[in-house]
N, C-alpha and C. Protein backbone atom coordinates (compact mmCIF):
# COMPACT_ATOMS: atom_id res chain seq x y z
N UNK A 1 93.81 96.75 145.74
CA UNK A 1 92.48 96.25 146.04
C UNK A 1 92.23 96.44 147.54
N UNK A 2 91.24 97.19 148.22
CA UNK A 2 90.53 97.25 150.07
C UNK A 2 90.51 96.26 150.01
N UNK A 3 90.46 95.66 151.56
CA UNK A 3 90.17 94.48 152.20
C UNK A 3 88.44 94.48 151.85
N UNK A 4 87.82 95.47 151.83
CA UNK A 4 86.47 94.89 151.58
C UNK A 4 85.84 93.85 150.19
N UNK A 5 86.71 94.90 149.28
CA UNK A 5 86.36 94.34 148.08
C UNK A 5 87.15 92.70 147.76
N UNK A 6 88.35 92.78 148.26
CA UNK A 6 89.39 91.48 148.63
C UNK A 6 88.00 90.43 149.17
N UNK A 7 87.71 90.79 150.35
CA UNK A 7 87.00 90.13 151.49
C UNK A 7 85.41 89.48 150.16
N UNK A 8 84.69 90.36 149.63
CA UNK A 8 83.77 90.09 148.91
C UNK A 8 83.93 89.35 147.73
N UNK A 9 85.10 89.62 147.34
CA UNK A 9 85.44 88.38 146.03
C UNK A 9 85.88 86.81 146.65
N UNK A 10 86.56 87.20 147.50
CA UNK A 10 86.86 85.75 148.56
C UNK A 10 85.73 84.63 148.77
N UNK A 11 84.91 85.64 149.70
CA UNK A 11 83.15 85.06 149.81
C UNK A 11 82.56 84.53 148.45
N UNK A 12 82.60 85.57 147.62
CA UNK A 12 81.24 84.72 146.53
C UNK A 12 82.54 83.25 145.54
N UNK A 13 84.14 83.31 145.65
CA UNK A 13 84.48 82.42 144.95
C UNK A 13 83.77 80.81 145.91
N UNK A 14 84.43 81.12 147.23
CA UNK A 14 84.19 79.67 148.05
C UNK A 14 84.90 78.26 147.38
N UNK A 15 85.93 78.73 147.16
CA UNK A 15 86.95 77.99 146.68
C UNK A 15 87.21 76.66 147.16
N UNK A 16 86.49 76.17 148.43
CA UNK A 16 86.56 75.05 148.60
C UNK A 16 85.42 74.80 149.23
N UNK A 17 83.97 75.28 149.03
CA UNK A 17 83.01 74.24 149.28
C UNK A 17 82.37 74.04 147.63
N UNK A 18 81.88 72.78 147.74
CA UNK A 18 81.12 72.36 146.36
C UNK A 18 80.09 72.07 146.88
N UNK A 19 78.84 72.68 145.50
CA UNK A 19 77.61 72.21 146.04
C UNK A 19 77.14 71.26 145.51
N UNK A 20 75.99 69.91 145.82
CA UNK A 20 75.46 69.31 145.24
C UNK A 20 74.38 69.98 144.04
N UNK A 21 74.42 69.75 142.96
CA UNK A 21 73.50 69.29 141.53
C UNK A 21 71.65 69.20 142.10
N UNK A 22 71.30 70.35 142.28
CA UNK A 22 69.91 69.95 142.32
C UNK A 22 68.78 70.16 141.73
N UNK A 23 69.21 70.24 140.32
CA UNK A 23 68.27 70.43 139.24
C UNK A 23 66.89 69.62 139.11
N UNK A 24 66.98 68.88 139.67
CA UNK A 24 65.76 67.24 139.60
C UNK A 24 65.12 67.95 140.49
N UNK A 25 65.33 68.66 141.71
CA UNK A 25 64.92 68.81 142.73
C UNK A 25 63.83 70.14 142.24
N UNK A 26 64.70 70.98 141.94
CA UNK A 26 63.82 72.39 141.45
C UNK A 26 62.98 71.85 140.65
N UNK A 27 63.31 71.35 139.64
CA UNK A 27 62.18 71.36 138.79
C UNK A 27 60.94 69.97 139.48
N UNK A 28 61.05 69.57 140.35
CA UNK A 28 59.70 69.13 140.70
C UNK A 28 59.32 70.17 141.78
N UNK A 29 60.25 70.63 142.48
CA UNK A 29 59.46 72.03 143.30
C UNK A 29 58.38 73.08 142.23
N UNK A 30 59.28 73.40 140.53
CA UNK A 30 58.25 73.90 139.84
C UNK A 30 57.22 72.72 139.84
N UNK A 31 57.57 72.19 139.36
CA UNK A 31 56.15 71.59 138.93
C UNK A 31 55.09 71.29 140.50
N UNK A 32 55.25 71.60 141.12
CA UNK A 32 54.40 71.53 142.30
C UNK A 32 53.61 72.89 142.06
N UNK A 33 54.74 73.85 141.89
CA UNK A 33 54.03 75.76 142.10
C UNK A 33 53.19 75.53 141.20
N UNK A 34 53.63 74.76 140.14
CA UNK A 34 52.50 74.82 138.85
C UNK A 34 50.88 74.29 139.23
N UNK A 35 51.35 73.12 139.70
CA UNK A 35 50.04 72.64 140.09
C UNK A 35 49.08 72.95 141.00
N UNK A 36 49.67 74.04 141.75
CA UNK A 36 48.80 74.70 143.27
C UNK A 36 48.50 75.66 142.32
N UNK A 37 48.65 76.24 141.31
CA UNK A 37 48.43 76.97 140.61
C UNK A 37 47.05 76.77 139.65
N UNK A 38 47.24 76.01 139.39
CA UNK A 38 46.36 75.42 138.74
C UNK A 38 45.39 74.87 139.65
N UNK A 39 45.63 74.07 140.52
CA UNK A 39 44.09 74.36 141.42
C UNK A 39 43.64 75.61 142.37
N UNK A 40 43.94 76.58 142.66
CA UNK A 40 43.48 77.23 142.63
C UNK A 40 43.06 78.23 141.30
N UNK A 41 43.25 78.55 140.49
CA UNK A 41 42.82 78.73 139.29
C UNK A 41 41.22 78.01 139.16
N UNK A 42 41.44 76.35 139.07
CA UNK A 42 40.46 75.58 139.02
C UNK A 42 39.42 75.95 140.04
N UNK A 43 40.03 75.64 141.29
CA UNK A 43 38.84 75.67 142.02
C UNK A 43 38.77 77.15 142.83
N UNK A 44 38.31 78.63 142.25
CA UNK A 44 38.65 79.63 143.01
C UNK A 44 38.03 79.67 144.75
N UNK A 45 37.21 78.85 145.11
CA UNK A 45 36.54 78.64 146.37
C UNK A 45 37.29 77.45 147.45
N UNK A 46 38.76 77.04 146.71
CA UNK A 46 39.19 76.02 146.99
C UNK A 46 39.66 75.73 148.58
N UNK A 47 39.55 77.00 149.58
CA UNK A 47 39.80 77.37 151.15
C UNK A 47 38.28 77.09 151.58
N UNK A 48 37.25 76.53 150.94
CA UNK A 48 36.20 76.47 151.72
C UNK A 48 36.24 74.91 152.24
N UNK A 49 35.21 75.07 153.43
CA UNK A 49 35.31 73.45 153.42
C UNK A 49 34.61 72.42 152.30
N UNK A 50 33.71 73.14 151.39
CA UNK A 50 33.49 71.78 150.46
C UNK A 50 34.25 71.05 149.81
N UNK A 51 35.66 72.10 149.52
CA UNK A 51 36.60 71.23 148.55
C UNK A 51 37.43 70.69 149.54
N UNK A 52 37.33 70.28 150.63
CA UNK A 52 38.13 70.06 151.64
C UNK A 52 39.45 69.43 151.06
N UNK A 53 39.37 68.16 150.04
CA UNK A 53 39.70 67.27 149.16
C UNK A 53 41.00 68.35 148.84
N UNK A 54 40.77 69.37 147.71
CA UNK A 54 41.43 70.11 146.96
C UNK A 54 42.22 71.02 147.86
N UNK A 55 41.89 71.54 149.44
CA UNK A 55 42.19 72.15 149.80
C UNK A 55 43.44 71.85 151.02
N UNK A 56 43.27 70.32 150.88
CA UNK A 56 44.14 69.38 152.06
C UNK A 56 45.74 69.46 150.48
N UNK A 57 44.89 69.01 149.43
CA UNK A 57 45.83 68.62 148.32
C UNK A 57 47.00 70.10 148.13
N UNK A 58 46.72 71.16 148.09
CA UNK A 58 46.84 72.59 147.91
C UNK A 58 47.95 72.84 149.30
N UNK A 59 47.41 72.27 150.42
CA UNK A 59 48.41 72.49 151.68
C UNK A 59 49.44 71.41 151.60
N UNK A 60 49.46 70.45 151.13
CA UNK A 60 50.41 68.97 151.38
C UNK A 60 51.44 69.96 150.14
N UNK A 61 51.13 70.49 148.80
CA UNK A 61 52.07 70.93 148.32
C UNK A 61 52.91 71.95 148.50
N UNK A 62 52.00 73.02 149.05
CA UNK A 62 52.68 74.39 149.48
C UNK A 62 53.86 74.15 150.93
N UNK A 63 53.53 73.07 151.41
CA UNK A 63 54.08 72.21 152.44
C UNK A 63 55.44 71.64 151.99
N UNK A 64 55.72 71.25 150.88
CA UNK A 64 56.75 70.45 150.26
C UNK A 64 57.14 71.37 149.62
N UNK A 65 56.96 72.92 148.77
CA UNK A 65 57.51 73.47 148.05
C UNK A 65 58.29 74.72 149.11
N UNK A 66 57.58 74.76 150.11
CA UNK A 66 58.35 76.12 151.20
C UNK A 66 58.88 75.62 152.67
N UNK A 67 59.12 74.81 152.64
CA UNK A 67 60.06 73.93 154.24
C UNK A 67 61.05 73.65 153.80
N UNK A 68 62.43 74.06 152.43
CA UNK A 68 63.29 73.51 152.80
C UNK A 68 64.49 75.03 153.03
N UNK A 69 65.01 74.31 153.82
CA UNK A 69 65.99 75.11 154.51
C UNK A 69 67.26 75.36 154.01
N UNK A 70 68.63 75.95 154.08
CA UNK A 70 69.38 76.60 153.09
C UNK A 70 70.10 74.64 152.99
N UNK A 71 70.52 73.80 153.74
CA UNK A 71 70.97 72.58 153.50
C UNK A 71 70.52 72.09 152.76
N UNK A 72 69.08 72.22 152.46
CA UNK A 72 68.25 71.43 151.62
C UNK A 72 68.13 71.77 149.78
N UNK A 73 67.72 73.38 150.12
CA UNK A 73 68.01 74.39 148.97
C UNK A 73 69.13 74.16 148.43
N UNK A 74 70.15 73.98 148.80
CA UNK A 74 71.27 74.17 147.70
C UNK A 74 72.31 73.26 148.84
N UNK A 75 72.42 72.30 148.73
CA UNK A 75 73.25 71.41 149.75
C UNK A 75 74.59 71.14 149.61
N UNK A 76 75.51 71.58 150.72
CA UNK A 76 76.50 71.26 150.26
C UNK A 76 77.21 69.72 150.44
N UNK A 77 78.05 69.44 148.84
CA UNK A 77 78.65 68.23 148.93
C UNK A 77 80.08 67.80 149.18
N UNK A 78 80.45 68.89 149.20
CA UNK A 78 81.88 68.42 150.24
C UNK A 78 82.49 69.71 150.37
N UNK A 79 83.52 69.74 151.46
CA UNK A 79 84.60 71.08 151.81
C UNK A 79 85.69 70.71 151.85
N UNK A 80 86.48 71.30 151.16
CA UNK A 80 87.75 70.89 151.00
C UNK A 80 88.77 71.74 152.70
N UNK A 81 88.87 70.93 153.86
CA UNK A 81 89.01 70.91 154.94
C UNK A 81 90.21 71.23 155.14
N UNK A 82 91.94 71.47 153.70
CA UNK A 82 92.87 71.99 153.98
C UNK A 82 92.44 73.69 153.59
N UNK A 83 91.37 73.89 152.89
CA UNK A 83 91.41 75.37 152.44
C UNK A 83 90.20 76.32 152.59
N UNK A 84 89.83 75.60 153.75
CA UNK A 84 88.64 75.87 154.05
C UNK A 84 88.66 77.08 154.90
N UNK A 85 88.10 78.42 155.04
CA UNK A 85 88.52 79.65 155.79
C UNK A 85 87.76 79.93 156.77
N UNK A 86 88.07 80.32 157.65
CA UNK A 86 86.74 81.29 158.51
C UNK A 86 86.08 81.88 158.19
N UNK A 87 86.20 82.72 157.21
CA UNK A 87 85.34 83.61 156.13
C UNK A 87 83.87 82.77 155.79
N UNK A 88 84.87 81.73 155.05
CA UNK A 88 83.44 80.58 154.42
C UNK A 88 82.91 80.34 154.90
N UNK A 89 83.45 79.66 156.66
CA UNK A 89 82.66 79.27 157.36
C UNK A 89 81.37 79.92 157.95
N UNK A 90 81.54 81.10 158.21
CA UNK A 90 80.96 82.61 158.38
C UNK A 90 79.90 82.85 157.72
N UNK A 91 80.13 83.10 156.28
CA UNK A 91 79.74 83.09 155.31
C UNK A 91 78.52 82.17 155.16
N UNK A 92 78.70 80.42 155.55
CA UNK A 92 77.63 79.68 155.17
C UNK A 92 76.67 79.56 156.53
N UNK A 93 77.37 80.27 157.54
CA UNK A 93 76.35 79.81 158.69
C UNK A 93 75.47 81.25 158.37
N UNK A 94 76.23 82.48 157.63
CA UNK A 94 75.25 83.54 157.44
C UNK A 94 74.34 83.84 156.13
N UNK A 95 74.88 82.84 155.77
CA UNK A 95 73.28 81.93 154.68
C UNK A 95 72.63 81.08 154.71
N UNK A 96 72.72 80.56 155.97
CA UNK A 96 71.64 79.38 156.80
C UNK A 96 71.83 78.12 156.74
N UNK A 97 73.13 77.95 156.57
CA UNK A 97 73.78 76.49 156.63
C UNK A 97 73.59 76.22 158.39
N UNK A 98 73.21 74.83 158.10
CA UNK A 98 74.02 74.71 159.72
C UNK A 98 75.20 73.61 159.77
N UNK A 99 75.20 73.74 160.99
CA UNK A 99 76.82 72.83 161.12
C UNK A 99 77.11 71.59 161.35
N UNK A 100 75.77 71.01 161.30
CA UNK A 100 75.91 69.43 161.29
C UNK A 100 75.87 69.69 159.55
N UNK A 101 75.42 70.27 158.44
CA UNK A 101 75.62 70.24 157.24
C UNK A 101 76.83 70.71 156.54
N UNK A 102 77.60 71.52 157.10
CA UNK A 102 78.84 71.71 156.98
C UNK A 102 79.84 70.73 157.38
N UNK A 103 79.37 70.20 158.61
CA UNK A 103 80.20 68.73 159.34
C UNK A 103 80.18 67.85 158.58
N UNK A 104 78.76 67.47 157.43
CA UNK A 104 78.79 66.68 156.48
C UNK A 104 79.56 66.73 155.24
N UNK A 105 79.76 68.40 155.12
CA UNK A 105 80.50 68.76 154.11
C UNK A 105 81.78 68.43 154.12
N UNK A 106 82.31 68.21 155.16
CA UNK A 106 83.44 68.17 155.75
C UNK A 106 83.85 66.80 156.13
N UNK A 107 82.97 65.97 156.48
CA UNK A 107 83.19 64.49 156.00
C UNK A 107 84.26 64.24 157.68
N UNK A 108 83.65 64.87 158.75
CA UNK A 108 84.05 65.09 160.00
C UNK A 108 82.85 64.10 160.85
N UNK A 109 83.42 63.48 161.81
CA UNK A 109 82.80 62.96 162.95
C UNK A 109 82.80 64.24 163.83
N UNK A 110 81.38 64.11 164.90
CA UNK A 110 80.58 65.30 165.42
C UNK A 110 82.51 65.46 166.25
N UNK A 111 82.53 64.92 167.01
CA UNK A 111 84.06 65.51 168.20
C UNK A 111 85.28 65.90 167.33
N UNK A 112 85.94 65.69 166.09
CA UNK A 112 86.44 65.86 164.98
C UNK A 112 86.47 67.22 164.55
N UNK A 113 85.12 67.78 163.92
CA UNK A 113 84.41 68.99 163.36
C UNK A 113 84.29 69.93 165.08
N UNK A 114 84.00 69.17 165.92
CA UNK A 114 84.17 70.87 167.13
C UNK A 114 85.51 70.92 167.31
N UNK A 115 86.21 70.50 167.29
CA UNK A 115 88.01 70.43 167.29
C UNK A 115 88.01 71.53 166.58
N UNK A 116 88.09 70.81 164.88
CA UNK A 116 88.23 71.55 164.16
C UNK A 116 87.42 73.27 163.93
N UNK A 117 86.17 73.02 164.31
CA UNK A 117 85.80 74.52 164.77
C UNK A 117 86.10 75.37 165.16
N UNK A 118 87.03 74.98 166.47
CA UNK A 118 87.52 75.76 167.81
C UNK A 118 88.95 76.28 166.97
N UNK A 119 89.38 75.29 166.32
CA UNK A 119 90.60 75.35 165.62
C UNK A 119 90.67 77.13 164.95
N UNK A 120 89.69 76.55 163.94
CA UNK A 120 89.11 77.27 162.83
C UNK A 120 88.73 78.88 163.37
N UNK A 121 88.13 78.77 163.89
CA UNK A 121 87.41 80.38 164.53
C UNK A 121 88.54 80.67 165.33
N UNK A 122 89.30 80.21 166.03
CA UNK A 122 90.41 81.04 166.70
C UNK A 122 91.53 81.68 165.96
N UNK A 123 91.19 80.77 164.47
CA UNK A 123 92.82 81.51 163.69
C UNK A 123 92.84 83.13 163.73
């Protein structure tokens, strides 16, 4: 087996981060798309100012269905901190984790987790 293909099966297992369950979550994100959907459908003039009403309603959702960020999207709920790699780490900051959400994953106090960072990236 190349180190690349090694390297790419490594990445997508992630053998020690788990993600949180956010099924509740998507499906009221659908049901939001649904409903901006449906008013515009309803009201096709709904960017003018008469529907101001419909058109404030239309932004408050598109607002709540496209601001969340990769922590939020798919969050992680813990890292298992003896088997945790540089790779992964790599890996989740280059899918838009950040590192106070990984620090959470990790169940690290902020001076703890840069230790362990410095640790980590130098292996």
């Amino acid at each position: 087996m190349s180190n690349l293909t090694k390297c790419k099966k490594d990445l997508f297992e992630m053998k020690s981060v788990v993600f949180k369950d956010i099924s509740k979550q998507q499906s009221e994100k659908a049901q939001k798309r649904k409903r901006v959907l449906q008013l515009m459908n309803q009201y096709p003039d709904w960017a003018s100012q008469k529907n101001k009403p419909i058109m404030q309603e239309i932004q408050e959702l598109g607002q709540a269905i496209g601001n969340w960020s990769m922590d939020q999207s798919r969050p992680i709920q813990s890292i298992k901190a003896a088997s945790f790699t540089k790779s992964e780490y790599l890996y989740l900051i280059w899918l838009g984790y950040s590192d106070e959400a990984i620090r959470h994953g990790l169940d690290m106090s902020k001076e703890c987790y840069f230790i362990y960072r410095l640790t980590l990236l130098n292996e």
